[in-house]
N, C-alpha and C. Protein backbone atom coordinates (compact mmCIF):
# COMPACT_ATOMS: atom_id res chain seq x y z
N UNK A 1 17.59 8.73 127.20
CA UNK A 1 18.77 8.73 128.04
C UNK A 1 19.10 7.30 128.45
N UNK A 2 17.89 6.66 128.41
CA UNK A 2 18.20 5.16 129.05
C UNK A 2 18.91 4.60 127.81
N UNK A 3 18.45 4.42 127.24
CA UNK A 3 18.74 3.42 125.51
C UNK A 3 20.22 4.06 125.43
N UNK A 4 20.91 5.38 125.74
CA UNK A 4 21.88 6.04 125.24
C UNK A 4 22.87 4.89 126.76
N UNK A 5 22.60 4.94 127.66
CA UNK A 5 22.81 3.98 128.66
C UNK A 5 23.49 2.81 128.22
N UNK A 6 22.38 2.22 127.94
CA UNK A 6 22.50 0.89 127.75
C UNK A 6 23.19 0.51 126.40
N UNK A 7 23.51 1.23 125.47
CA UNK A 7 23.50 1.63 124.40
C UNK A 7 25.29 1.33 124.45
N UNK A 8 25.73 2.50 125.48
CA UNK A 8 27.39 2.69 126.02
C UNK A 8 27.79 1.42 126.70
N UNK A 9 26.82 0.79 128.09
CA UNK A 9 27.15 -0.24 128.44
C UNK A 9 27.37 -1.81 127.49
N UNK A 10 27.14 -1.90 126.22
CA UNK A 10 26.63 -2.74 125.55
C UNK A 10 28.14 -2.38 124.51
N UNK A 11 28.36 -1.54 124.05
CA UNK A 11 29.85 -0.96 123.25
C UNK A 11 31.34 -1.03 124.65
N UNK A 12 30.82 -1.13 125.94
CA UNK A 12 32.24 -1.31 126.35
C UNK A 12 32.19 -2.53 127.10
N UNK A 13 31.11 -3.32 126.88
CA UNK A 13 31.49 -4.82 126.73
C UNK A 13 31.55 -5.54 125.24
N UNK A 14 31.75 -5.30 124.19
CA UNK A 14 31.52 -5.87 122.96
C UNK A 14 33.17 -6.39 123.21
N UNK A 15 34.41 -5.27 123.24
CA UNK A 15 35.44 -6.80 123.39
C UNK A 15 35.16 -7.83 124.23
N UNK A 16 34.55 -8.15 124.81
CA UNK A 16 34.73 -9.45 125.46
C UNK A 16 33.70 -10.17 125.20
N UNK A 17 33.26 -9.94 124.64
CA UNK A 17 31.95 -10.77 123.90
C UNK A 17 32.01 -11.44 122.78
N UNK A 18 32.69 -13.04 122.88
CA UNK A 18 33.18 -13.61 121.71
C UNK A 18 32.24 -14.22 120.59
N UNK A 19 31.59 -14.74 120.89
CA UNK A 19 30.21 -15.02 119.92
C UNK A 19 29.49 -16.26 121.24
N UNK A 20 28.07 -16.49 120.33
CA UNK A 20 27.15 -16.94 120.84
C UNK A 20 27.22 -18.75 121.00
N UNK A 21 26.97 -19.63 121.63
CA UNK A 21 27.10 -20.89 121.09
C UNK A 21 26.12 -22.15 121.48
N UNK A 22 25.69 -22.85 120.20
CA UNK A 22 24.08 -23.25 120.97
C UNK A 22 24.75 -24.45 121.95
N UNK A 23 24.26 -25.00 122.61
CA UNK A 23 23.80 -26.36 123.19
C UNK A 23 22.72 -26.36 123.63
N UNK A 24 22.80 -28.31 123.51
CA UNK A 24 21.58 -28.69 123.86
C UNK A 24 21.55 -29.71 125.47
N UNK A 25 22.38 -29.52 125.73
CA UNK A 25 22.59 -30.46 127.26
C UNK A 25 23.15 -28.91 128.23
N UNK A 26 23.39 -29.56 129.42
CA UNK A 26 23.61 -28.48 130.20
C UNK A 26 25.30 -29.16 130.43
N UNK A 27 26.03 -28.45 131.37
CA UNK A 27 27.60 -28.84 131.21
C UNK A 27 27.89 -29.87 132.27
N UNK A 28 26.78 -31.06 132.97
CA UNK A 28 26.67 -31.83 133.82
C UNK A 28 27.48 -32.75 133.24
N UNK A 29 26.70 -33.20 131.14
CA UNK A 29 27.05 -34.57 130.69
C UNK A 29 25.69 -35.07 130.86
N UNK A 30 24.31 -34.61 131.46
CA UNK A 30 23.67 -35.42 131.25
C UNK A 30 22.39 -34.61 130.86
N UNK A 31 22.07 -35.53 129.91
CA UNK A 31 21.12 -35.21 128.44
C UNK A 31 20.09 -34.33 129.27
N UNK A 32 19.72 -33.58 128.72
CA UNK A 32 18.20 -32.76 129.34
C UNK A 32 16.87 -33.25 128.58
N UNK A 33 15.89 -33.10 129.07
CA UNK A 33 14.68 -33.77 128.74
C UNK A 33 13.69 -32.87 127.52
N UNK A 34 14.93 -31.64 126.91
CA UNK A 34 14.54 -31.37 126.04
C UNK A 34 14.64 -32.21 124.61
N UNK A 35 13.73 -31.69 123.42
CA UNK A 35 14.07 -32.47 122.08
C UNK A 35 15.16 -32.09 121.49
N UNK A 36 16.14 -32.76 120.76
CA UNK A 36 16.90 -32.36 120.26
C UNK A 36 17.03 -31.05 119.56
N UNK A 37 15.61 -30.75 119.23
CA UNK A 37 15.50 -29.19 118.37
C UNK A 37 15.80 -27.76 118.99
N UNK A 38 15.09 -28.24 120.59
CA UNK A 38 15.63 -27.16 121.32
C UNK A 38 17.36 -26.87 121.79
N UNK A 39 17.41 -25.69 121.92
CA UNK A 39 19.10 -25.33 122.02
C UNK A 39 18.75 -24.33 122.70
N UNK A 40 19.89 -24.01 123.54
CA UNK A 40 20.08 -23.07 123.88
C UNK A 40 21.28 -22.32 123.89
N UNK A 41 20.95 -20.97 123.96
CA UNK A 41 22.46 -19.76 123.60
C UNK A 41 22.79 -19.50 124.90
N UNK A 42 24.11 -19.81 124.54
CA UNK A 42 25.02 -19.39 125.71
C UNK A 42 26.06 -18.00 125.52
N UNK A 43 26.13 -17.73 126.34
CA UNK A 43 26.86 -16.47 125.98
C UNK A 43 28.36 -16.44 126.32
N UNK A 44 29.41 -16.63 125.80
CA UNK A 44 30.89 -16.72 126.72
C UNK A 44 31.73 -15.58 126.54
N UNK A 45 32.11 -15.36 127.04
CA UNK A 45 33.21 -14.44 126.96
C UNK A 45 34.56 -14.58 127.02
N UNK A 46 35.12 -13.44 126.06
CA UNK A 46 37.03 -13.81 125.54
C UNK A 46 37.23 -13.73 126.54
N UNK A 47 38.84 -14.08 126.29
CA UNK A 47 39.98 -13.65 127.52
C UNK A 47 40.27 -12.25 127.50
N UNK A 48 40.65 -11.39 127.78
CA UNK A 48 41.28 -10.35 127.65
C UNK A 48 42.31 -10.46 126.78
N UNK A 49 42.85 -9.26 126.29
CA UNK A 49 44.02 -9.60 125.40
C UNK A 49 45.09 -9.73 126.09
N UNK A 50 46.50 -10.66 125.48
CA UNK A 50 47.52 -10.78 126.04
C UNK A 50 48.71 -9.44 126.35
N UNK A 51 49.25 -9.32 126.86
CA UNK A 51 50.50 -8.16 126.77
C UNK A 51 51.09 -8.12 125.84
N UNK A 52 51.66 -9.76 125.86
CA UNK A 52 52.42 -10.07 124.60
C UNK A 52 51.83 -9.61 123.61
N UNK A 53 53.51 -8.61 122.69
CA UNK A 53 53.07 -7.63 121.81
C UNK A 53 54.03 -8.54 120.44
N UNK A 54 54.75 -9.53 120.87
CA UNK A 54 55.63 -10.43 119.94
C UNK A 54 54.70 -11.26 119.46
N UNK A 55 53.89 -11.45 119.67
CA UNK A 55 53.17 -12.35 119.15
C UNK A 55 52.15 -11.78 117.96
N UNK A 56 51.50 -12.47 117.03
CA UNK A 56 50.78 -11.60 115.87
C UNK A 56 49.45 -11.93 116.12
N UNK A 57 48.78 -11.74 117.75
CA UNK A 57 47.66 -11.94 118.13
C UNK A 57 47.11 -10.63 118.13
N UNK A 58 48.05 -9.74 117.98
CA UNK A 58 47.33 -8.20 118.01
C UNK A 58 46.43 -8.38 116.57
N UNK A 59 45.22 -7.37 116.99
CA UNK A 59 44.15 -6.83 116.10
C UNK A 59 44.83 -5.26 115.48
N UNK A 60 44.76 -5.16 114.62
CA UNK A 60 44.93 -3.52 113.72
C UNK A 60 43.88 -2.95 113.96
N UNK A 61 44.13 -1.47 114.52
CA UNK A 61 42.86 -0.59 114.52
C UNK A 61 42.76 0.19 113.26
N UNK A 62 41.34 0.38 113.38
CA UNK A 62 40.89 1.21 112.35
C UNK A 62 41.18 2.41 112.06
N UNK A 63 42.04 3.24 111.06
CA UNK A 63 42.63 4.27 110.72
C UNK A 63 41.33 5.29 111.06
N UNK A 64 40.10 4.88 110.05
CA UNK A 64 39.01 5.96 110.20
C UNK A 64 38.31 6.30 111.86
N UNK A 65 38.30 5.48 112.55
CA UNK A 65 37.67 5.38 113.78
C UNK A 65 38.82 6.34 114.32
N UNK A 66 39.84 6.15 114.06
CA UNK A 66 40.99 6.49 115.35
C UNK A 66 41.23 8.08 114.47
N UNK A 67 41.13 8.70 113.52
CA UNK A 67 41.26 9.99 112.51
C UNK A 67 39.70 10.44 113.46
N UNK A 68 38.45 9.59 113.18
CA UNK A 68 37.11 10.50 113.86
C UNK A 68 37.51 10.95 115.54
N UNK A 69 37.73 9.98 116.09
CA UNK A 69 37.68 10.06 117.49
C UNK A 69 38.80 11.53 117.58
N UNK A 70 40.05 11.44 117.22
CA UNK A 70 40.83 12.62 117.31
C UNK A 70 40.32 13.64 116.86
N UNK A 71 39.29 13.43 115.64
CA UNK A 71 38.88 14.91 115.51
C UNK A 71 37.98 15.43 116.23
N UNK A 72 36.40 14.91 117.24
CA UNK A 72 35.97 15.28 118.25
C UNK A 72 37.09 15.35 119.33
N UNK A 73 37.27 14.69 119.78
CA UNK A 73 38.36 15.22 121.01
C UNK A 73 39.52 14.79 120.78
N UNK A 74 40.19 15.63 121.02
CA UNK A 74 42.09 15.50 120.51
C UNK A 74 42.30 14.76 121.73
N UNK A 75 43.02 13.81 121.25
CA UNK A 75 43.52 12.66 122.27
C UNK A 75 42.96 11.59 122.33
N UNK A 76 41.53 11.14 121.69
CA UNK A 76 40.60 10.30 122.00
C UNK A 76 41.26 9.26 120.93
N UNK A 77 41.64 9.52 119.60
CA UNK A 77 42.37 8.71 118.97
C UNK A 77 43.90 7.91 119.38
N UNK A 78 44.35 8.69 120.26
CA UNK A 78 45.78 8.36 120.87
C UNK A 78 45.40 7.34 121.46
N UNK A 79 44.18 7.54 122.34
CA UNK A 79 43.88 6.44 123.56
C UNK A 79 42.93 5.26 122.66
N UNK A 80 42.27 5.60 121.90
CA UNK A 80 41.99 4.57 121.07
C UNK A 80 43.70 3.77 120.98
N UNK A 81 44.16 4.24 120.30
CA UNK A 81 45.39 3.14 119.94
C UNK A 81 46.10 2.88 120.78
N UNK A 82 45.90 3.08 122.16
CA UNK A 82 46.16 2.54 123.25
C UNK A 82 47.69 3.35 123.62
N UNK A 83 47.76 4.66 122.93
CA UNK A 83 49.26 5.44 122.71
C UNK A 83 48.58 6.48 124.33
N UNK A 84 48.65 5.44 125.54
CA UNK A 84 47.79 6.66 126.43
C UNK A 84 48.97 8.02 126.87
N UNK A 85 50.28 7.38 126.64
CA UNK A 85 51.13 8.81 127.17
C UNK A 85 51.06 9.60 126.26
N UNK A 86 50.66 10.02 125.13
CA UNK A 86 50.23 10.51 124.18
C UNK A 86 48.67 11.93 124.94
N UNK A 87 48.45 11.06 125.49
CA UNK A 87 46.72 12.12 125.76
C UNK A 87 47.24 13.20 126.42
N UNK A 88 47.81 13.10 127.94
CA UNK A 88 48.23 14.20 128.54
C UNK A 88 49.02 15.00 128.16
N UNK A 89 49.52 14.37 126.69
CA UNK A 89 51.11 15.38 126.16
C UNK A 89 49.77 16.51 125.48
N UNK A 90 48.83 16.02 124.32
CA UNK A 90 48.17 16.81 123.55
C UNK A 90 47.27 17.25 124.32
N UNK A 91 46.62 16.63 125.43
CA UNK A 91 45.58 17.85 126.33
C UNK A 91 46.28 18.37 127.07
N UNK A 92 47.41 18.85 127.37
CA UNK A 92 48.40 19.94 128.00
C UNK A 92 48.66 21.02 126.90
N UNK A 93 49.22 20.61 125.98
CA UNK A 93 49.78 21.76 124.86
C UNK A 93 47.95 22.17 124.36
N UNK A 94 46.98 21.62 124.33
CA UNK A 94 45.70 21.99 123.77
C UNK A 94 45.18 23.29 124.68
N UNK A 95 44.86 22.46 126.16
CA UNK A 95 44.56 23.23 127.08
C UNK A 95 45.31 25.10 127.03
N UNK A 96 46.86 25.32 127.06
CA UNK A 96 47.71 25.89 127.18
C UNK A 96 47.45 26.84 126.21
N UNK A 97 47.61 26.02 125.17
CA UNK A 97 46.85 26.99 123.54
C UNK A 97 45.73 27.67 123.62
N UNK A 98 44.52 27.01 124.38
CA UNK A 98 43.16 27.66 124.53
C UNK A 98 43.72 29.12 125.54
N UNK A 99 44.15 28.39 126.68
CA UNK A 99 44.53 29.38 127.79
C UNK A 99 45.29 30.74 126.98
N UNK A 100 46.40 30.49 125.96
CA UNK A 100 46.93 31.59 125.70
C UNK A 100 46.00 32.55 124.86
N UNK A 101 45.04 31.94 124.06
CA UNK A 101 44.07 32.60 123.04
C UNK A 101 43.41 33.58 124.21
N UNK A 102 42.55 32.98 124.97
CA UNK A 102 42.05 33.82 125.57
C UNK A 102 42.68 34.33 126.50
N UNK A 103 43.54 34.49 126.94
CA UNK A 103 44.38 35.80 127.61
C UNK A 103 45.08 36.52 127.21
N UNK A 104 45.52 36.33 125.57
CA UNK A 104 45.42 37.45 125.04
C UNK A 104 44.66 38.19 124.27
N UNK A 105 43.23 37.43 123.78
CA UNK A 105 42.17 38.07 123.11
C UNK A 105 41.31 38.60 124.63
N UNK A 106 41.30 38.85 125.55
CA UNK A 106 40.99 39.60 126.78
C UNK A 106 42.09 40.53 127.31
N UNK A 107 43.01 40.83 126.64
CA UNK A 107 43.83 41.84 126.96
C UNK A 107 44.15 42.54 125.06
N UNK A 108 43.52 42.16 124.14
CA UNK A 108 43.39 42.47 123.24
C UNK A 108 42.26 43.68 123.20
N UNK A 109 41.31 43.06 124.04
CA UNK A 109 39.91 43.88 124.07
C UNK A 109 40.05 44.80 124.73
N UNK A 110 40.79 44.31 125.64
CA UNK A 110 41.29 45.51 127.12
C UNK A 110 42.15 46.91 126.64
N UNK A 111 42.75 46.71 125.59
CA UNK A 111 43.77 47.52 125.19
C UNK A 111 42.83 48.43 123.95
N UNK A 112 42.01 47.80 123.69
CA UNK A 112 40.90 48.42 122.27
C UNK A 112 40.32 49.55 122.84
N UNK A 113 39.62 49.13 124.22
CA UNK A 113 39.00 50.12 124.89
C UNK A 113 39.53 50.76 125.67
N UNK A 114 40.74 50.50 126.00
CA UNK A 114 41.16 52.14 126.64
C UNK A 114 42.02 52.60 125.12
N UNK A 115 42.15 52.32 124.32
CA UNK A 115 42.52 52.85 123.29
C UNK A 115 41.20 54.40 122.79
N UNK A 116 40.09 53.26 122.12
CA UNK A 116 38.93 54.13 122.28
C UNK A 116 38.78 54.88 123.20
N UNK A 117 38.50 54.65 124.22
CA UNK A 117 38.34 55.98 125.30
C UNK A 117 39.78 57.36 125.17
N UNK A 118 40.97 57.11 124.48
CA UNK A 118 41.84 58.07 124.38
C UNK A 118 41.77 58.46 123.24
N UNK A 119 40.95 57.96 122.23
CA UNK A 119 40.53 58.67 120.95
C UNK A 119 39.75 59.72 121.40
N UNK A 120 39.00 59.92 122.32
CA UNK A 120 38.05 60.76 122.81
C UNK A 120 38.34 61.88 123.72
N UNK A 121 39.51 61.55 124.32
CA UNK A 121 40.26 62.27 125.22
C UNK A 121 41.40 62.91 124.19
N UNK A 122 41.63 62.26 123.51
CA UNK A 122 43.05 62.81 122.70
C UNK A 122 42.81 63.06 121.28
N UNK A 123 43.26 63.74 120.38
CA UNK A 123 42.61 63.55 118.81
C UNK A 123 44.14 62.69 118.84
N UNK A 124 43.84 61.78 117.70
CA UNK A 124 44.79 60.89 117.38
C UNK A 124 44.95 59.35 118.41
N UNK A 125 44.40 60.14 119.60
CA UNK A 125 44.57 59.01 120.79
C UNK A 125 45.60 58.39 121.05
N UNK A 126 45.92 57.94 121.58
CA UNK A 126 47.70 57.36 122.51
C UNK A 126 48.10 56.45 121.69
N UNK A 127 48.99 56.11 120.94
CA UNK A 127 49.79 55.09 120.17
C UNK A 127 50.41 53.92 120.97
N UNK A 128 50.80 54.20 121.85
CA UNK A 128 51.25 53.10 122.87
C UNK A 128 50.09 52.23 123.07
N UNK A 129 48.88 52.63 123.39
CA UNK A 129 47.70 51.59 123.39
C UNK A 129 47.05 50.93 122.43
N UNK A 130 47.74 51.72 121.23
CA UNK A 130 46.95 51.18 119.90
C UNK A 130 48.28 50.29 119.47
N UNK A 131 49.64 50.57 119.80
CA UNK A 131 50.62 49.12 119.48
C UNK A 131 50.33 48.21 120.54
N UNK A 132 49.86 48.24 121.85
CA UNK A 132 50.07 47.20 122.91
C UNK A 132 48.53 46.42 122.58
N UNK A 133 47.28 46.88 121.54
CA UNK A 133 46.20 46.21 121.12
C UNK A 133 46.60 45.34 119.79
N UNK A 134 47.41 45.93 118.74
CA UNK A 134 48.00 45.05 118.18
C UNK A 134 48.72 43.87 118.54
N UNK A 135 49.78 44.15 119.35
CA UNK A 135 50.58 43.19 119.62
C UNK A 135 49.38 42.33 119.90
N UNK A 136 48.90 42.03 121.24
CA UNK A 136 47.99 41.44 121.55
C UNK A 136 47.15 40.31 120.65
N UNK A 137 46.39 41.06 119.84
CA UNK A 137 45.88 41.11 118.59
C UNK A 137 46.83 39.80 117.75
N UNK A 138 47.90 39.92 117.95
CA UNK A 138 48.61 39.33 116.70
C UNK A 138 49.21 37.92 118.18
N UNK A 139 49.39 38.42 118.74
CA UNK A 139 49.82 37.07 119.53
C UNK A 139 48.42 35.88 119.97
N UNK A 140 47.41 36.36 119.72
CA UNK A 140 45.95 36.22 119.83
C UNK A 140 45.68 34.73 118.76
N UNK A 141 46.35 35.36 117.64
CA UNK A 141 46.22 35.22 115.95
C UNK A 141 47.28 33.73 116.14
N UNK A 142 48.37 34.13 116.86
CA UNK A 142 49.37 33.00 116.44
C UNK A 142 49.07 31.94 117.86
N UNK A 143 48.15 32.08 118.38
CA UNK A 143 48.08 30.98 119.97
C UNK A 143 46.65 30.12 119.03
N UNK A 144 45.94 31.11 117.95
CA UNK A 144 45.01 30.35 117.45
C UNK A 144 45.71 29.29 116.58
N UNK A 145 46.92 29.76 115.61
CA UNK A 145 47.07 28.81 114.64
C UNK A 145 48.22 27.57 115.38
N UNK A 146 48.62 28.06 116.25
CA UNK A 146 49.14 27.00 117.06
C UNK A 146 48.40 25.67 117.45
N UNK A 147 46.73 25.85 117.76
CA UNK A 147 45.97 25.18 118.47
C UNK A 147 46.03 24.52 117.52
N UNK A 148 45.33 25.11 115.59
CA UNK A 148 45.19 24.37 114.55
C UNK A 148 46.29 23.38 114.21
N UNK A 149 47.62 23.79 114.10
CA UNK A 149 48.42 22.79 113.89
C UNK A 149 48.50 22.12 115.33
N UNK A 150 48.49 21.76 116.05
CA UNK A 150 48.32 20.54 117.21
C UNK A 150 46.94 19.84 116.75
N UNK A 151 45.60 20.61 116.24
CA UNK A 151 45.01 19.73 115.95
C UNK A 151 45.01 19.01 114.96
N UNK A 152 45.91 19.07 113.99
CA UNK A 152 45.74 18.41 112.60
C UNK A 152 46.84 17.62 112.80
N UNK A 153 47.93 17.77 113.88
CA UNK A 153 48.78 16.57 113.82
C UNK A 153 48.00 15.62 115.04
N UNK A 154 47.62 16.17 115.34
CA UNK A 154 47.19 14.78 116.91
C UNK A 154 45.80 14.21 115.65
N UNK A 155 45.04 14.54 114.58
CA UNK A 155 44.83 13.62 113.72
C UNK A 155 45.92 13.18 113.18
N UNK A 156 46.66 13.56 112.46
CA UNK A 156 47.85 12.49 111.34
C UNK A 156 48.28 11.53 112.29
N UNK A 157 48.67 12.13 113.93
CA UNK A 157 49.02 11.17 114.41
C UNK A 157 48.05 9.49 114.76
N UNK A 158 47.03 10.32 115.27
CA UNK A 158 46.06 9.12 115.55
C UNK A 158 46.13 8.05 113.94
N UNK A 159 45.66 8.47 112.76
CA UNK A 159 45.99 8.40 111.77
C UNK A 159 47.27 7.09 111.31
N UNK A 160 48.64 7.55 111.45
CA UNK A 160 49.68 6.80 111.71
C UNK A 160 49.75 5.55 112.84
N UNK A 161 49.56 5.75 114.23
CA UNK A 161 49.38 4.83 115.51
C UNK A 161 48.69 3.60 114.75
N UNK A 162 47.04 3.98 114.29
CA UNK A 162 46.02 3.45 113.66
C UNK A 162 47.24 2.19 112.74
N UNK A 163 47.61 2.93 112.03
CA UNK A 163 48.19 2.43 110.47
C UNK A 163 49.22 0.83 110.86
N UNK A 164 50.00 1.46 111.96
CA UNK A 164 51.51 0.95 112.90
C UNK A 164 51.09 0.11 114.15
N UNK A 165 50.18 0.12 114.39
CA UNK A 165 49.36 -0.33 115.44
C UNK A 165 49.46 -1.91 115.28
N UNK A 166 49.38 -2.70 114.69
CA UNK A 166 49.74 -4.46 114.63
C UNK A 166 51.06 -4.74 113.73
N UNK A 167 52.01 -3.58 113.95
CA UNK A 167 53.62 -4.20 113.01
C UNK A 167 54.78 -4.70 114.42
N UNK A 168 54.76 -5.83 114.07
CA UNK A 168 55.61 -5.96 114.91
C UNK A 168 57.37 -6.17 114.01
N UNK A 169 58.05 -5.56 115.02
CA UNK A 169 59.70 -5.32 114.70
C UNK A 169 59.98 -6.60 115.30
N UNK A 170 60.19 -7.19 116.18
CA UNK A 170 60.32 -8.64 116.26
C UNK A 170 61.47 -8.25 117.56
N UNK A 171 62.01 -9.43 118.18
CA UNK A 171 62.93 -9.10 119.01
C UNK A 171 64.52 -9.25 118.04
N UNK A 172 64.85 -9.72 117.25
CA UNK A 172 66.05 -9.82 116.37
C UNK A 172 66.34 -8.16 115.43
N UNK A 173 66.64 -7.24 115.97
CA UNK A 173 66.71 -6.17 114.89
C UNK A 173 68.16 -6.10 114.76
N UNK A 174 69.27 -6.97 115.02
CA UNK A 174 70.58 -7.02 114.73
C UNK A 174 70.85 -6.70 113.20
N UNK A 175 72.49 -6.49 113.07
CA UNK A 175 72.23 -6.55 111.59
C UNK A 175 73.94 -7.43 111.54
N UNK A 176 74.05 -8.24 110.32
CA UNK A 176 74.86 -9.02 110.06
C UNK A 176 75.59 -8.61 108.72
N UNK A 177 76.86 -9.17 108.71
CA UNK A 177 77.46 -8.71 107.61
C UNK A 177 77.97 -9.81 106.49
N UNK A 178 77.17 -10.02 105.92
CA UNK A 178 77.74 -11.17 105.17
C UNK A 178 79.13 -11.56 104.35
N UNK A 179 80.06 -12.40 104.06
CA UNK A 179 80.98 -12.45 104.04
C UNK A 179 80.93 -12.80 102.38
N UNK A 180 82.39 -11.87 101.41
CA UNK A 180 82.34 -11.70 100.53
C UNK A 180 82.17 -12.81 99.35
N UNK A 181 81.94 -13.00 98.43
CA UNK A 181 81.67 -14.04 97.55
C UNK A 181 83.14 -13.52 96.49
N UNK A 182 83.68 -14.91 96.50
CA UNK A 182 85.25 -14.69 95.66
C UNK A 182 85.23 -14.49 94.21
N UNK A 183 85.45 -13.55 93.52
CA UNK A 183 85.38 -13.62 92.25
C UNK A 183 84.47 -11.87 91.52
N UNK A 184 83.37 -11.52 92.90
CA UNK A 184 82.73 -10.77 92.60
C UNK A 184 83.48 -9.28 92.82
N UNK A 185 83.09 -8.35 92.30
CA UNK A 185 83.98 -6.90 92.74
C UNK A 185 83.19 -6.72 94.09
N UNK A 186 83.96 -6.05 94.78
CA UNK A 186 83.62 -5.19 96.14
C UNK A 186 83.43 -3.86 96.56
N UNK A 187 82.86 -3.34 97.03
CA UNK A 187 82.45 -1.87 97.36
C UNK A 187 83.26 -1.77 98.78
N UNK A 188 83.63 -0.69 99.29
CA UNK A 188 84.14 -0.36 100.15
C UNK A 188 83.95 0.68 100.01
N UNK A 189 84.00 1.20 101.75
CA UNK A 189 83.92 3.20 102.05
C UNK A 189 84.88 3.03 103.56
N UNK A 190 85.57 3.45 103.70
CA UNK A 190 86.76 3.87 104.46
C UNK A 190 86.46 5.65 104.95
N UNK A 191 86.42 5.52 106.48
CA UNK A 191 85.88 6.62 107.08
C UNK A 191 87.75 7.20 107.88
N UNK A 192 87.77 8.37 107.37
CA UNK A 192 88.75 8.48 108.04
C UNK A 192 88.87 9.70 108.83
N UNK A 193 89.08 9.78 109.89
CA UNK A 193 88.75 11.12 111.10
C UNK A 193 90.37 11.65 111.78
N UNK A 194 90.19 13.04 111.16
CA UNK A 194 91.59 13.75 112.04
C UNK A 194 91.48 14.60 112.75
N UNK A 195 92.58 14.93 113.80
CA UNK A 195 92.10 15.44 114.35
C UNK A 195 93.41 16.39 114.29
């Protein structure tokens, strides 16, 4: 449990842990009375990253890391790619999905057994309880495959984020129209609206 500890503390300091760097003086300027052979490691640490998203200082995340993490927990890839309004959208619709499965596979069961018990009371037994266990049954069926497709897109999505994650669009997305060259043929489309 300790090593698993220290293990976590050691992975959520690794961004800021830029590399190692020897010297052999201390940061006074004046020589230490060691031999030149000895050095010592210093340890420094980055800056944090900037906001600035215009700039091409961003790092690309890893498609596979950010596809694993979503597939143990849906959302964990979103927040990997730092897409955090993303988490509460897919652990709301996840949560909701679980919630509907089991309230209607507990009113699925509910409807089985007083079904059964009117097989016993009734030959043929009550039909109204044996359609209101279906229904059930089948809305049961479709809150499950609901969950599945939310989980296979909150991977594609993590997936994509991953992929899109260091493109920058730039601040210029204008568009210009260049002016015709004399001699060449021209295309034209003429939009015309009546009313």
């Amino acid at each position: 449990m300790r090593r698993r500890a220290i293990g976590m503390a050691l992975l959520l300091l690794a961004p800021w842990i830029l590399h190692g760097q020897e010297a052999s003086r201390d940061t006074s300027g004046i020589p230490s009375a060691r031999s030149s052979s000895d050095t010592v490691r210093v340890l420094q640490l980055a800056p944090l990253p900037s906001a600035d998203t215009s700039s091409h200082a961003r790092r690309g995340k890893s498609t596979a890391a950010a596809m694993l993490l979503s597939a143990a927990l849906p959302g964990a890839g979103q927040f990997y790619n730092q897409s955090y309004w993303k988490v509460p959208v897919i652990a709301g619709l996840g949560i909701y999905f679980v919630s509907g499965w089991l309230d209607n596979n507990r009113k699925a069961r509910d409807y089985r057994d007083q079904y059964s018990a009117s097989l016993a009371a009734i030959p043929g037994g009550n039909t109204q309880l044996s359609l209101l266990r279906e229904f059930y049954k089948d809305q049961r069926d479709a809150f499950a495959w609901y969950f599945l497709v939310l989980y296979m897109i909150n991977i594609a999505d993590a997936y994509v984020d991953a992929s899109l994650f260091d493109f920058n669009v730039g601040g210029d997305l204008s568009s210009r129209r260049l002016p015709p060259e004399p001699g060449l043929p021209q295309a034209s489309l003429t939009i015309r609206v009546f009313f």
